[in-house]
N, C-alpha and C. Protein backbone atom coordinates (compact mmCIF):
# COMPACT_ATOMS: atom_id res chain seq x y z
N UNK A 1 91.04 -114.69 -44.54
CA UNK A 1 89.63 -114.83 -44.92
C UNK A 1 89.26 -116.31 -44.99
N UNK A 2 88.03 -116.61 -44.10
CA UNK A 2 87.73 -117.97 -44.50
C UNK A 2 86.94 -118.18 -45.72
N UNK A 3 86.62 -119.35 -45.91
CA UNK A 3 86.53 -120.33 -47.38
C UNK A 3 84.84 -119.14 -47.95
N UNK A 4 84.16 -119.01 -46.78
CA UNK A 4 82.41 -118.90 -46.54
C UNK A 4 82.97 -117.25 -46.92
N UNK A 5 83.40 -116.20 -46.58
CA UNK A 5 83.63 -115.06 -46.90
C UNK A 5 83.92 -114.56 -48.30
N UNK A 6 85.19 -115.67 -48.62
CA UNK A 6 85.57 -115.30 -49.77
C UNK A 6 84.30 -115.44 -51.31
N UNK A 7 83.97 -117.06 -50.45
CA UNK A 7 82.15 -117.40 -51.24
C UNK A 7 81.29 -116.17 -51.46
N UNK A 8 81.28 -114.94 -50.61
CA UNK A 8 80.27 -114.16 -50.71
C UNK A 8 80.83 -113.18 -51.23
N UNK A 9 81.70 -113.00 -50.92
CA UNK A 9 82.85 -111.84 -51.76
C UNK A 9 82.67 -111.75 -53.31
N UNK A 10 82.76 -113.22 -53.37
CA UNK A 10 82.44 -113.68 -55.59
C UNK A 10 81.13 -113.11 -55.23
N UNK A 11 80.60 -113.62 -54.66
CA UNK A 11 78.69 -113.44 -55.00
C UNK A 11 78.66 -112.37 -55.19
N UNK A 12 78.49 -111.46 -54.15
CA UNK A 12 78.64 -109.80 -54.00
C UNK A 12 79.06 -108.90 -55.48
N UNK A 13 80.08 -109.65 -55.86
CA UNK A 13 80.90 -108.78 -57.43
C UNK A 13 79.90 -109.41 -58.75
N UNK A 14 79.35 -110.51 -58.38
CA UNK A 14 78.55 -110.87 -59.59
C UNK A 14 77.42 -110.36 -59.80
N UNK A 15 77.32 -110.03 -60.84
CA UNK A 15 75.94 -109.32 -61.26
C UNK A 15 74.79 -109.83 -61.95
N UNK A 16 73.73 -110.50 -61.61
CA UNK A 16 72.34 -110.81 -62.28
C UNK A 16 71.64 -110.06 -62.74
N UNK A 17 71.52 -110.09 -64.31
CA UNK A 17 70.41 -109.32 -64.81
C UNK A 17 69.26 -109.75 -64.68
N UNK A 18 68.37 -108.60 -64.84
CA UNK A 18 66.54 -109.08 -64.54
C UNK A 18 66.49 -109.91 -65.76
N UNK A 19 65.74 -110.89 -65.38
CA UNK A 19 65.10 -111.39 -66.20
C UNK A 19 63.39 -111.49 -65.76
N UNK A 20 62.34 -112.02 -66.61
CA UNK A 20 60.97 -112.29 -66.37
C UNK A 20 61.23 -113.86 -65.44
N UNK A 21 59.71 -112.89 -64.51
CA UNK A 21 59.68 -114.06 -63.26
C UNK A 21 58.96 -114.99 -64.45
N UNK A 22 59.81 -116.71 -64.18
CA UNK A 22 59.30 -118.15 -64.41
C UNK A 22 59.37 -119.06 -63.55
N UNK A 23 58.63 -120.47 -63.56
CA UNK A 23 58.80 -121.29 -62.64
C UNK A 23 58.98 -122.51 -62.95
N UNK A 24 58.77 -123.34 -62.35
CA UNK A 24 58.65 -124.92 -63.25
C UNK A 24 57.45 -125.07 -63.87
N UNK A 25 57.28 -125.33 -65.25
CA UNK A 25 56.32 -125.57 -65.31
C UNK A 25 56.09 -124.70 -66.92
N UNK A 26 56.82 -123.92 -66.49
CA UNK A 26 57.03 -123.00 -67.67
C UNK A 26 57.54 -123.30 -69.13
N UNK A 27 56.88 -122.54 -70.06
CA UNK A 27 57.85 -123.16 -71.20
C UNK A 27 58.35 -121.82 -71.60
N UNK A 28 59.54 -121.77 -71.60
CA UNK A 28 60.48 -120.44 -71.88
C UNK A 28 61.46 -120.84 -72.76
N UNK A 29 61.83 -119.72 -73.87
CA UNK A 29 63.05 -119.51 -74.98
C UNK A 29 64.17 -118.84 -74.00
N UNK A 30 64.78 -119.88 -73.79
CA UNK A 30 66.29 -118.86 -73.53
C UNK A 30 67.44 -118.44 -75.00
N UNK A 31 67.62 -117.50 -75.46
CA UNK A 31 68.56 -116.97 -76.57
C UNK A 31 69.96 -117.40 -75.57
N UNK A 32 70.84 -117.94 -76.02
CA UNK A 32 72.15 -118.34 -75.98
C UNK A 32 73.72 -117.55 -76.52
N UNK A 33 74.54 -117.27 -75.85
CA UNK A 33 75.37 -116.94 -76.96
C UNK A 33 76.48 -118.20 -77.06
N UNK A 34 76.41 -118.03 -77.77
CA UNK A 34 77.62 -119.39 -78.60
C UNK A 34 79.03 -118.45 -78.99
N UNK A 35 80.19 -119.10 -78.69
CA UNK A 35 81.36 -118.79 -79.15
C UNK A 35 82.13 -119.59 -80.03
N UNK A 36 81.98 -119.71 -81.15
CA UNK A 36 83.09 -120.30 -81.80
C UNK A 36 84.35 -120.31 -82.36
N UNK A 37 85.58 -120.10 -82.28
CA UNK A 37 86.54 -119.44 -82.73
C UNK A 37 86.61 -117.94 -82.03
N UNK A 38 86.47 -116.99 -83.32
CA UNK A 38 86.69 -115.82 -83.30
C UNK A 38 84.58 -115.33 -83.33
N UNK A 39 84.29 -116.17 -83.86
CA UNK A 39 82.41 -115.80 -84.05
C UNK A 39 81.91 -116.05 -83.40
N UNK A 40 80.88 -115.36 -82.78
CA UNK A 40 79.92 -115.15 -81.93
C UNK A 40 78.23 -115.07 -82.95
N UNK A 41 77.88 -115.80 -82.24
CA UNK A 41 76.26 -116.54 -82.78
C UNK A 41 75.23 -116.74 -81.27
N UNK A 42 74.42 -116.16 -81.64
CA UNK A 42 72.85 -116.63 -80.92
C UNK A 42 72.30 -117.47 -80.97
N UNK A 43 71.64 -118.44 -79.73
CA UNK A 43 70.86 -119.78 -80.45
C UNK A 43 69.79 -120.15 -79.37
N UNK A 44 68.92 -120.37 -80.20
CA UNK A 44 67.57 -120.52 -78.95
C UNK A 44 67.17 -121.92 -78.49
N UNK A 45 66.79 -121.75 -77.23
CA UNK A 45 66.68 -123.13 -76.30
C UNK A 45 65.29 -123.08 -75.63
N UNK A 46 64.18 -123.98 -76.24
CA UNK A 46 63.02 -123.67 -76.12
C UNK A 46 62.67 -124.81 -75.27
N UNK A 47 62.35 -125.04 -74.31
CA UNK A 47 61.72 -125.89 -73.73
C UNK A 47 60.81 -125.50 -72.20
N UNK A 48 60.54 -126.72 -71.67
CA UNK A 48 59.85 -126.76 -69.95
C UNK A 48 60.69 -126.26 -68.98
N UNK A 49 60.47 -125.50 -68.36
CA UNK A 49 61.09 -125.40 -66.86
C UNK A 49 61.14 -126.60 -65.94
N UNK A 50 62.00 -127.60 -65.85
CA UNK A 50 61.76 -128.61 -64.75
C UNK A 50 62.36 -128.03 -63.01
N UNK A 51 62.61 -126.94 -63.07
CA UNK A 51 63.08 -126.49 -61.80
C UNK A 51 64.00 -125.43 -61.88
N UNK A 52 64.06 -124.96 -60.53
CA UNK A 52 64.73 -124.01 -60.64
C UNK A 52 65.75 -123.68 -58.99
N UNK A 53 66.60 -123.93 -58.65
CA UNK A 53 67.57 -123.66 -57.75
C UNK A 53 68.18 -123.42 -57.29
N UNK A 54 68.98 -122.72 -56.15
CA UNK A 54 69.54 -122.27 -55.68
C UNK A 54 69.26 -121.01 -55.12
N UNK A 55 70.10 -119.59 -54.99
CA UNK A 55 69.59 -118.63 -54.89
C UNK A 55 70.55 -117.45 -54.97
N UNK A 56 70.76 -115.80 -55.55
CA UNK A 56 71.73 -115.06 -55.84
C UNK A 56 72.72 -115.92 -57.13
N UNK A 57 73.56 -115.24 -56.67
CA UNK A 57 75.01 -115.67 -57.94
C UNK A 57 74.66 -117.14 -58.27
N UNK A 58 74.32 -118.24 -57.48
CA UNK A 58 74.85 -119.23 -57.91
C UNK A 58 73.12 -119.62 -58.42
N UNK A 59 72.07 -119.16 -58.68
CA UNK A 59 70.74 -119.58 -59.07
C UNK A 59 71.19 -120.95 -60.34
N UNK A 60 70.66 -121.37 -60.76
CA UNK A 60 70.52 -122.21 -61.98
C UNK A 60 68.75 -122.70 -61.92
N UNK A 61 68.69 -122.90 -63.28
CA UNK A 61 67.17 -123.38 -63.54
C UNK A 61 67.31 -124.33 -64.94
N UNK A 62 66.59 -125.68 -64.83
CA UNK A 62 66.83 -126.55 -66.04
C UNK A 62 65.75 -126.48 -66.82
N UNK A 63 66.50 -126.64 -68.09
CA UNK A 63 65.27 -126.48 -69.46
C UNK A 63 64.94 -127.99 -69.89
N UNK A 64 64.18 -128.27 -69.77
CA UNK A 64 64.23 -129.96 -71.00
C UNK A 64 63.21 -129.40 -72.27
N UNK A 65 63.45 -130.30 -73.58
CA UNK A 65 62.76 -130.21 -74.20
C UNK A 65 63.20 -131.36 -75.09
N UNK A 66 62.13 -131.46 -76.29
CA UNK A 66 62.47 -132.84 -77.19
C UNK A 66 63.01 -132.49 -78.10
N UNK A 67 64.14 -133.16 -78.26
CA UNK A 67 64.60 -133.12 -79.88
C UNK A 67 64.92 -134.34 -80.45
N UNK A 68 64.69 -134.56 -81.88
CA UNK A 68 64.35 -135.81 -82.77
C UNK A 68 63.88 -136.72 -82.06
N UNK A 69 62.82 -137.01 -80.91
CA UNK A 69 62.09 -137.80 -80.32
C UNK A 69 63.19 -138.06 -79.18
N UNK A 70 63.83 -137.43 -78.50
CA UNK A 70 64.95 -137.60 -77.77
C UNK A 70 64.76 -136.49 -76.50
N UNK A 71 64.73 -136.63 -75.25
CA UNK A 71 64.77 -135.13 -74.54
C UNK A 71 65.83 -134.97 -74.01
N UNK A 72 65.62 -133.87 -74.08
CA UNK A 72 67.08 -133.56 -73.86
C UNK A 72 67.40 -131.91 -72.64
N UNK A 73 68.20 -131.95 -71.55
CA UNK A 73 67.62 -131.36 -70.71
C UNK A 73 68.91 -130.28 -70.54
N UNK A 74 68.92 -129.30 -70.16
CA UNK A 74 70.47 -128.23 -69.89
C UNK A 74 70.31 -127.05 -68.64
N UNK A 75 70.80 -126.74 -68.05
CA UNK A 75 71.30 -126.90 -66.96
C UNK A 75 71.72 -125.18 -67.46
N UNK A 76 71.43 -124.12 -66.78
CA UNK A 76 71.90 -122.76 -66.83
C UNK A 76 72.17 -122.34 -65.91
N UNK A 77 72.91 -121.61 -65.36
CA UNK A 77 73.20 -120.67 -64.16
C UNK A 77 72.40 -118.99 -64.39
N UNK A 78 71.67 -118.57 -63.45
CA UNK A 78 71.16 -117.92 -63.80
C UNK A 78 71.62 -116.36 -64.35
N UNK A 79 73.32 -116.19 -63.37
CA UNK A 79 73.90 -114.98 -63.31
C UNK A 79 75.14 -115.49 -64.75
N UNK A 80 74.77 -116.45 -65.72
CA UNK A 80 75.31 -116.88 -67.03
C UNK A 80 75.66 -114.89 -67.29
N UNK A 81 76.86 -114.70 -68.24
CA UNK A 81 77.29 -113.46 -69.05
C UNK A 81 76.59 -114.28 -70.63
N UNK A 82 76.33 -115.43 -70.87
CA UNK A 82 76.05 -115.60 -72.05
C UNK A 82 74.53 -116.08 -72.66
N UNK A 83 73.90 -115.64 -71.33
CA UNK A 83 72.25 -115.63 -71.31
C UNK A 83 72.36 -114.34 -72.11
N UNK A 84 71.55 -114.28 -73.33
CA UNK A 84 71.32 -113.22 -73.88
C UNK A 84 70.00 -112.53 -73.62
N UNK A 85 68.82 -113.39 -73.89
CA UNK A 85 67.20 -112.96 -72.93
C UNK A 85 66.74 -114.54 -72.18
N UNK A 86 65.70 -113.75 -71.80
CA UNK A 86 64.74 -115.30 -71.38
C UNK A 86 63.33 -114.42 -71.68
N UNK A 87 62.55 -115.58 -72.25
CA UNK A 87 61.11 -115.35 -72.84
C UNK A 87 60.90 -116.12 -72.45
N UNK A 88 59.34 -115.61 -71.42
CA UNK A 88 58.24 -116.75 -71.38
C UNK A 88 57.30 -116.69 -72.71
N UNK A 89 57.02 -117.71 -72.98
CA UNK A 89 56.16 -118.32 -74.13
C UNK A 89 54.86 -118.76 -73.31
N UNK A 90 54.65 -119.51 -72.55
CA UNK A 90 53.41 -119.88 -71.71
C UNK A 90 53.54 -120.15 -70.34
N UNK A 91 52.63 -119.90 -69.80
CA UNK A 91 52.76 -120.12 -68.17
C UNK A 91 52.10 -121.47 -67.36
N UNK A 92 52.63 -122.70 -66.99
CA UNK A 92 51.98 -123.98 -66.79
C UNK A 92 51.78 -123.71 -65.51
N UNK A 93 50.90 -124.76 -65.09
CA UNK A 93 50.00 -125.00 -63.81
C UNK A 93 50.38 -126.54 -63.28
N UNK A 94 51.20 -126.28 -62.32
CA UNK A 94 51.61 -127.36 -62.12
C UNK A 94 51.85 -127.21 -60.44
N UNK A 95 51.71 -128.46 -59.93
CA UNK A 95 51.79 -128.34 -58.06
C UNK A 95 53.23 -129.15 -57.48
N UNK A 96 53.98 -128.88 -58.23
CA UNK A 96 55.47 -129.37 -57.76
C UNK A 96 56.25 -128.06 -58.06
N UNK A 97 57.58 -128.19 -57.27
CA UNK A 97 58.52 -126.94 -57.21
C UNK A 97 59.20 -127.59 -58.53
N UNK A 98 59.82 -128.92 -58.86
CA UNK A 98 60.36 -129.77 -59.70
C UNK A 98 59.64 -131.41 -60.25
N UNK A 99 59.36 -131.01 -61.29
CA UNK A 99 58.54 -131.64 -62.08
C UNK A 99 59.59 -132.70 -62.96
N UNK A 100 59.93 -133.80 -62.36
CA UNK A 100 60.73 -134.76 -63.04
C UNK A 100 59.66 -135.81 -63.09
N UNK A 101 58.97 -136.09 -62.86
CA UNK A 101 58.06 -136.56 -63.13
C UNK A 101 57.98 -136.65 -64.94
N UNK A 102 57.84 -135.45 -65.33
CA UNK A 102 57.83 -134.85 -66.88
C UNK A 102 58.52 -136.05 -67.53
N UNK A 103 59.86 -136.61 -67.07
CA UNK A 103 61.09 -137.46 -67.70
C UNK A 103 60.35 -138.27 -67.99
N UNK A 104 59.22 -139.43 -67.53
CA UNK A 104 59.20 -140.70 -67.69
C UNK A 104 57.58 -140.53 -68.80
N UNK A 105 57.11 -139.20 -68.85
CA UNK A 105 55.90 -139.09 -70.05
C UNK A 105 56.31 -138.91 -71.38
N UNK A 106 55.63 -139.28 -72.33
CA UNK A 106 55.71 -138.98 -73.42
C UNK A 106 54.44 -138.75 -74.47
N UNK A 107 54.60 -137.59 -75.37
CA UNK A 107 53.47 -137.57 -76.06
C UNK A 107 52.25 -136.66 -75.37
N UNK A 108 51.07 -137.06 -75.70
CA UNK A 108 50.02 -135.95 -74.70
C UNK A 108 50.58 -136.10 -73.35
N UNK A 109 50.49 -137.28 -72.68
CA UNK A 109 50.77 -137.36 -71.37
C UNK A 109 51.68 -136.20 -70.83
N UNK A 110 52.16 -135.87 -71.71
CA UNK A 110 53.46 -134.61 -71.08
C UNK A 110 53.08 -133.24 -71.49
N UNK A 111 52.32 -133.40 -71.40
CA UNK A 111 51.19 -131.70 -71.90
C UNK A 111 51.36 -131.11 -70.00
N UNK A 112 51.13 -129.69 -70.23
CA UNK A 112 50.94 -129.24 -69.42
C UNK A 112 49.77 -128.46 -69.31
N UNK A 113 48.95 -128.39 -68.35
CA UNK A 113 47.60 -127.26 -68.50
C UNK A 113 48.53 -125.86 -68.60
N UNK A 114 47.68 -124.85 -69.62
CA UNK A 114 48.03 -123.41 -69.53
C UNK A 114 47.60 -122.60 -68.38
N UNK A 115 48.16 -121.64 -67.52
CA UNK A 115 47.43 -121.10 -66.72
C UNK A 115 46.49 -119.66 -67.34
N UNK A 116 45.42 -120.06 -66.87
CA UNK A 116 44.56 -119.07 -67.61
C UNK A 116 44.78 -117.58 -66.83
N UNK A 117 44.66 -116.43 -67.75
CA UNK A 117 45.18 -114.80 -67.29
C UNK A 117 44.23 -114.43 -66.48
């Protein structure tokens, strides 16, 4: 088997749960599971969608958001076993696929318009 077969072979066995369609732009709660030791804990990760990439098994989409005046950005795979949900919270209007742009604003400047229903 070559290298490209065996690649699709993993893909094929991995399983993605549905989640709600988001995009960049978005501000979504991802619930987390955390392992510590022997305990298992939930923890929520609220921020912007700055993108989203790839496609099947290997998808990933990045969250940024601020904490203590600091942003701070994380990196998920979409077919994660330790994604517990994803919630959209609001839907932004924005004309980029990846909005890094976002990195160098601060304050209003980094507002996003809501998209109206």
């Amino acid at each position: 088997m070559s290298k490209n077969e065996l690649l699709q072979y993993v893909e094929d066995l991995t399983t993605v749960k549905e989640y709600p369609n988001f995009k960049a732009g978005d501000t979504i709660t991802v619930t987390y599971k955390i392992k510590e030791g022997d305990k298992e804990r939930l923890q929520n990760y609220q921020g912007i969608v700055l993108q989203r990439s790839g496609s099947g098994a290997t998808e990933t989409f990045t969250v940024r958001k601020i904490s203590n005046n600091i942003g701070v950005e994380r990196i998920f795979p979409l077919a994660s076993p330790f994604i517990d949900t994803i919630a959209v919270n609001k839907r932004g209007v924005v004309r980029r696929a990846r909005i890094f742009y976002l990195r160098a604003l601060r304050g209003k400047k980094a507002r996003i318009k809501e998209a109206r229903r």
